[in-house]
Structure formats: structure tokens, C-alpha cells
C-alpha atoms as a PDB file:
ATOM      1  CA  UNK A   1     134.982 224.544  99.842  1.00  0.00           C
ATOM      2  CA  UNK A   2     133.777 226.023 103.268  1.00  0.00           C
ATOM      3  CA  UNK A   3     131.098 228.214 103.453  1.00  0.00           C
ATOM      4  CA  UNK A   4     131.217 231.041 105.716  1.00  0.00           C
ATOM      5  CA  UNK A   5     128.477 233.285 107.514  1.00  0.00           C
ATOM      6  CA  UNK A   6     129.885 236.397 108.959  1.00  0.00           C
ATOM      7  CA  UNK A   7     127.380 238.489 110.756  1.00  0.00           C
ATOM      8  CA  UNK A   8     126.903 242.060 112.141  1.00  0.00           C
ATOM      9  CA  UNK A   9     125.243 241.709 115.612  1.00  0.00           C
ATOM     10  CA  UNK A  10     125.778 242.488 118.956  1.00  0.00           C
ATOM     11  CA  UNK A  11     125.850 239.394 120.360  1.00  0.00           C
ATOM     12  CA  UNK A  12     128.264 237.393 117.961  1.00  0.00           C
ATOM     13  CA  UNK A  13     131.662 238.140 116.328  1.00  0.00           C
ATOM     14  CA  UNK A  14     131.917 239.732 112.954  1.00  0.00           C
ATOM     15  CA  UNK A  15     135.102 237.682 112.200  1.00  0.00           C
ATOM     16  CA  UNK A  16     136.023 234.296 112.256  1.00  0.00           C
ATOM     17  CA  UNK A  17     138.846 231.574 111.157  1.00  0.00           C
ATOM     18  CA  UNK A  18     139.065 229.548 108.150  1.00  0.00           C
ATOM     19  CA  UNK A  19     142.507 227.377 108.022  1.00  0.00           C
ATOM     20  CA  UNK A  20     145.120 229.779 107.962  1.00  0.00           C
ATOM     21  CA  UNK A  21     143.057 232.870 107.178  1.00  0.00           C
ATOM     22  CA  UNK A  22     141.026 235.111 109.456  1.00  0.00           C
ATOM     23  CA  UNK A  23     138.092 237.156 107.687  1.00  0.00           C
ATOM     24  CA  UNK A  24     136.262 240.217 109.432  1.00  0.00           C
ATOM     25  CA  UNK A  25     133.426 242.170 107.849  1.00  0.00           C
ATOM     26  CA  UNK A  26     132.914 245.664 107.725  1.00  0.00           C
ATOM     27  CA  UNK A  27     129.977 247.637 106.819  1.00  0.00           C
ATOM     28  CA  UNK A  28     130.267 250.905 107.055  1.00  0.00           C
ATOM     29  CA  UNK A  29     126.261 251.726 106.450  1.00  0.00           C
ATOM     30  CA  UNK A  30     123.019 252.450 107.870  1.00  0.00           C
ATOM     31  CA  UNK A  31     119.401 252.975 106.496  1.00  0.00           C
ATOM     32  CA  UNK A  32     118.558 256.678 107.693  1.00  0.00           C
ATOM     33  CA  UNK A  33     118.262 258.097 104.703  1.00  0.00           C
ATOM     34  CA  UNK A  34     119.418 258.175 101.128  1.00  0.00           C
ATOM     35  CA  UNK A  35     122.768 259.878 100.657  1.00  0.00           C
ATOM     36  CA  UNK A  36     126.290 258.889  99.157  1.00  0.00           C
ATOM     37  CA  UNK A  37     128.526 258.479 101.947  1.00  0.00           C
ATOM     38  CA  UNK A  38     132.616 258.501 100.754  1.00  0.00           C
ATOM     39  CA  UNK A  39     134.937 255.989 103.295  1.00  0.00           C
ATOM     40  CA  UNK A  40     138.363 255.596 102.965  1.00  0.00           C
ATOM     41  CA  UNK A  41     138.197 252.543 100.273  1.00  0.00           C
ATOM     42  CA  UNK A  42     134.617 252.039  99.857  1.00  0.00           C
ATOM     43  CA  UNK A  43     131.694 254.382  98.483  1.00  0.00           C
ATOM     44  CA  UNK A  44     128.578 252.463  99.882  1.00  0.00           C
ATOM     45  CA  UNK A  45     124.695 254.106  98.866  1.00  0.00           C
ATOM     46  CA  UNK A  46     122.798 254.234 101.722  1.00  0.00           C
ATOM     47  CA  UNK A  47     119.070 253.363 101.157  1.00  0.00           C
ATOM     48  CA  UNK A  48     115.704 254.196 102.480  1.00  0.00           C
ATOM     49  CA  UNK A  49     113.577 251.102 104.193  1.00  0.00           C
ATOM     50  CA  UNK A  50     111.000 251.992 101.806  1.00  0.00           C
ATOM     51  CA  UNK A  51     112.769 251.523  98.776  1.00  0.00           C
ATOM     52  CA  UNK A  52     112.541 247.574  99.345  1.00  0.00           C
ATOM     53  CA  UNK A  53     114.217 246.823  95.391  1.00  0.00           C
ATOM     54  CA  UNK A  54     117.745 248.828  96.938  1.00  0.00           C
ATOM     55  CA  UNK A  55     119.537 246.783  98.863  1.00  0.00           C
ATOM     56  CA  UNK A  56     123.296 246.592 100.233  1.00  0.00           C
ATOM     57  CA  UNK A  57     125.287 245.132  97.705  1.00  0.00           C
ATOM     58  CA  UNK A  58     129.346 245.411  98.741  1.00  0.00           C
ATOM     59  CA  UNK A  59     130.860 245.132 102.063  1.00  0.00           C
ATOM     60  CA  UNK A  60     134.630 245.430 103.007  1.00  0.00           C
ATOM     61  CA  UNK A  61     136.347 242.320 104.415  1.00  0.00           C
ATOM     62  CA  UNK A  62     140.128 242.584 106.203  1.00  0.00           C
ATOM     63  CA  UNK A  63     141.944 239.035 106.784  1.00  0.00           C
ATOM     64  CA  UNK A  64     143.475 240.233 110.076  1.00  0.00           C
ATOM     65  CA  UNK A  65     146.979 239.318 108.784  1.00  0.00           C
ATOM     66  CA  UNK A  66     149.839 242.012 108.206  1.00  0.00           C
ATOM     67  CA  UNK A  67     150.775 242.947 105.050  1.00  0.00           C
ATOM     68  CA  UNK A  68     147.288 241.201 103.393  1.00  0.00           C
ATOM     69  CA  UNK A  69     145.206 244.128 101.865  1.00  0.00           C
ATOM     70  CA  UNK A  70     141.467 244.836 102.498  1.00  0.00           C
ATOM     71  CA  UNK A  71     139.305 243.589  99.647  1.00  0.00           C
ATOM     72  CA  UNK A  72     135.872 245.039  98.521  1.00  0.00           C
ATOM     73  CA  UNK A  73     133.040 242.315  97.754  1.00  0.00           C
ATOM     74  CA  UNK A  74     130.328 243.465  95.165  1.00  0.00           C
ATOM     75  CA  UNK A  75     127.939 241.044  94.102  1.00  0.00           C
ATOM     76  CA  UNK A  76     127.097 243.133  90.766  1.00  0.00           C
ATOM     77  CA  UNK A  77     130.670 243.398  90.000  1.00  0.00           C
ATOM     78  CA  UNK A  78     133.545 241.424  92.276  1.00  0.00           C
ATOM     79  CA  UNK A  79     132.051 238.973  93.658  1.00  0.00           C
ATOM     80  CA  UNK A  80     135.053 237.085  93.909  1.00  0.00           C
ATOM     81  CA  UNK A  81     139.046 237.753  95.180  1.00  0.00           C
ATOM     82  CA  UNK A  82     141.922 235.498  95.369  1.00  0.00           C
ATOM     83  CA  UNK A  83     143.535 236.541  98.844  1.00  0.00           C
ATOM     84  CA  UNK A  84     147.195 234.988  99.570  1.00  0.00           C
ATOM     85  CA  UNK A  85     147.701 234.959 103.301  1.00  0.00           C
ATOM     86  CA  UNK A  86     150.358 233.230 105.192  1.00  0.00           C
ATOM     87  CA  UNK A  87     151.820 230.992 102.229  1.00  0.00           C
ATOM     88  CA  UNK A  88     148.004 230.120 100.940  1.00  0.00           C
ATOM     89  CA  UNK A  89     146.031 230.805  98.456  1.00  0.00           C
ATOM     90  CA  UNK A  90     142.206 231.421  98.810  1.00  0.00           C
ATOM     91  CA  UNK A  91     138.917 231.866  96.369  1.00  0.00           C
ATOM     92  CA  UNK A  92     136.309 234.026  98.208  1.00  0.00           C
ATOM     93  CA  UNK A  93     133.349 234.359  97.099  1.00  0.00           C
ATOM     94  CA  UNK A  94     130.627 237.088  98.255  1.00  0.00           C
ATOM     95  CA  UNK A  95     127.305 234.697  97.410  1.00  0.00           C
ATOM     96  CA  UNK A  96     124.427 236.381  99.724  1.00  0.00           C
ATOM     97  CA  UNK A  97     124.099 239.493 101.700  1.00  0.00           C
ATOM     98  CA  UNK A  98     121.007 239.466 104.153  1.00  0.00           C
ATOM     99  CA  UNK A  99     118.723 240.684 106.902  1.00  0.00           C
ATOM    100  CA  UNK A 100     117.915 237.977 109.475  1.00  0.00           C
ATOM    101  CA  UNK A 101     116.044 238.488 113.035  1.00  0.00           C
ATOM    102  CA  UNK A 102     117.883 237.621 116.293  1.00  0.00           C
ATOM    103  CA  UNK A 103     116.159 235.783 119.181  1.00  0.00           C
ATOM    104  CA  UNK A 104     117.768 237.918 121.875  1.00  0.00           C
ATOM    105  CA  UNK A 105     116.333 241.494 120.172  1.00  0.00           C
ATOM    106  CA  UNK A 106     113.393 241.354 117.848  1.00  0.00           C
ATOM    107  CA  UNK A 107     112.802 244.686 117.234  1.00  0.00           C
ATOM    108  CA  UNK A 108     115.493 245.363 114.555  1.00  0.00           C
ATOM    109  CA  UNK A 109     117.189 243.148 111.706  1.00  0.00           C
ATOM    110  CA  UNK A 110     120.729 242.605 111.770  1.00  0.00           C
ATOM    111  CA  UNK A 111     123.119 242.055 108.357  1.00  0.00           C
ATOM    112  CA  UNK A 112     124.673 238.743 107.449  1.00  0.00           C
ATOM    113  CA  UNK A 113     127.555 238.129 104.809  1.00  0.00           C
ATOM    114  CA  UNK A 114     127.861 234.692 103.381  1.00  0.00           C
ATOM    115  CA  UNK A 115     130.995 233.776 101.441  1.00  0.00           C
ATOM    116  CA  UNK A 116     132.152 230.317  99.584  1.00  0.00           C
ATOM    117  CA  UNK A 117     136.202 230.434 100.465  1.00  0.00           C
ATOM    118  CA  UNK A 118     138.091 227.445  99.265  1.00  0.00           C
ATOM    119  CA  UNK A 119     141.853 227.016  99.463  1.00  0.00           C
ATOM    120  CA  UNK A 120     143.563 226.403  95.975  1.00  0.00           C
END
């Protein structure tokens, strides 16, 4: 098993390679306000900064692979996917979503996305 921290920053990728598979995160969000956004294959609640007990809870991975779908991660309710890509098979697992600081620019908290993905 190989964990895997994918992270939405400006100054690092929000993709990288695991064996034969290639993950990228998406997150369509932001936290101006509270209103139900609709995106192609994911409804995602935005929340205010003052409601600190909502948080982000699904984000939208693509494996960068023809023909391999996009898969939604919730950690209420699928957590976990079985992605086949290239001949293997793959358990991903959504574990944490975060907020971490970045030395390079401290004035605003960027997401992270950590995922267990083991080959099976």
C-alpha cells in the first residue's frame, strides 16, 4: 500500500504517478459563500469560513489514462473505488481531506487530498 498526498497549490502539481496509474485531483470549490453549485459530475456545497463543523468532504480524481472514467471520493459515502487502468487493478482510498499552510504564501490555506492506493 502507498499512500498518496495530492495537493491544490500553486507551487506543486495536483497529480502525480503511482506504478502504472496517474491520479489528478479536482476541486471544483471555494469558500465565498454558502450556495449549491451543480458541475458536470459532481454537486459540491460550498461553505462559509465561519461555519468551522462544514467542511469539504468529496473531490473528483481523473487517472489521466484514456478510456479510465473519473471517480468521485466521498468520505461519508465512497470512500473507496477500484480503478482498472492499463491491465491493473487498484484500491483507492479517500482517508483525509485538509487545509495546510505553505511556506512560500502564508496568508491563505491551501487543500490537500490523501489517498491509501494499493495494487491488487
Amino acid at each position: 500500500m502507498k499512500l498518496v498526498k495530492l495537493v491544490l497549490n500553486p507551487f506543486e502539481p495536483n497529480h502525480q504517478q503511482v506504478g502504472n496509474l496517474n491520479m489528478m485531483v479536482h476541486a471544483p470549490y471555494t469558500k465565498a459563500g454558502l450556495t449549491k453549485e451543480t458541475y458536470p459530475k459532481l454537486d459540491d456545497l460550498i461553505v462559509e469560513e465561519k461555519q468551522s463543523e462544514s467542511r469539504l468532504r468529496r473531490v473528483l480524481v481523473s487517472f489521466m489514462c484514456p478510456g479510465v472514467d473519473e471517480y468521485e471520493f466521498d468520505l461519508d459515502n465512497k470512500a473507496s473505488h477500484r480503478v482498472e487502468v492499463k491491465g491493473h487493478n487498484y484500491e483507492i482510498t479517500l482517508t483525509e481531506i485538509g487545509e495546510e499552510e505553505i511556506s512560500q504564501f502564508k496568508a491563505q490555506k491551501f487543500l490537500y487530498f490523501i489517498f491509501n492506493v494499493e495494487e491488487i
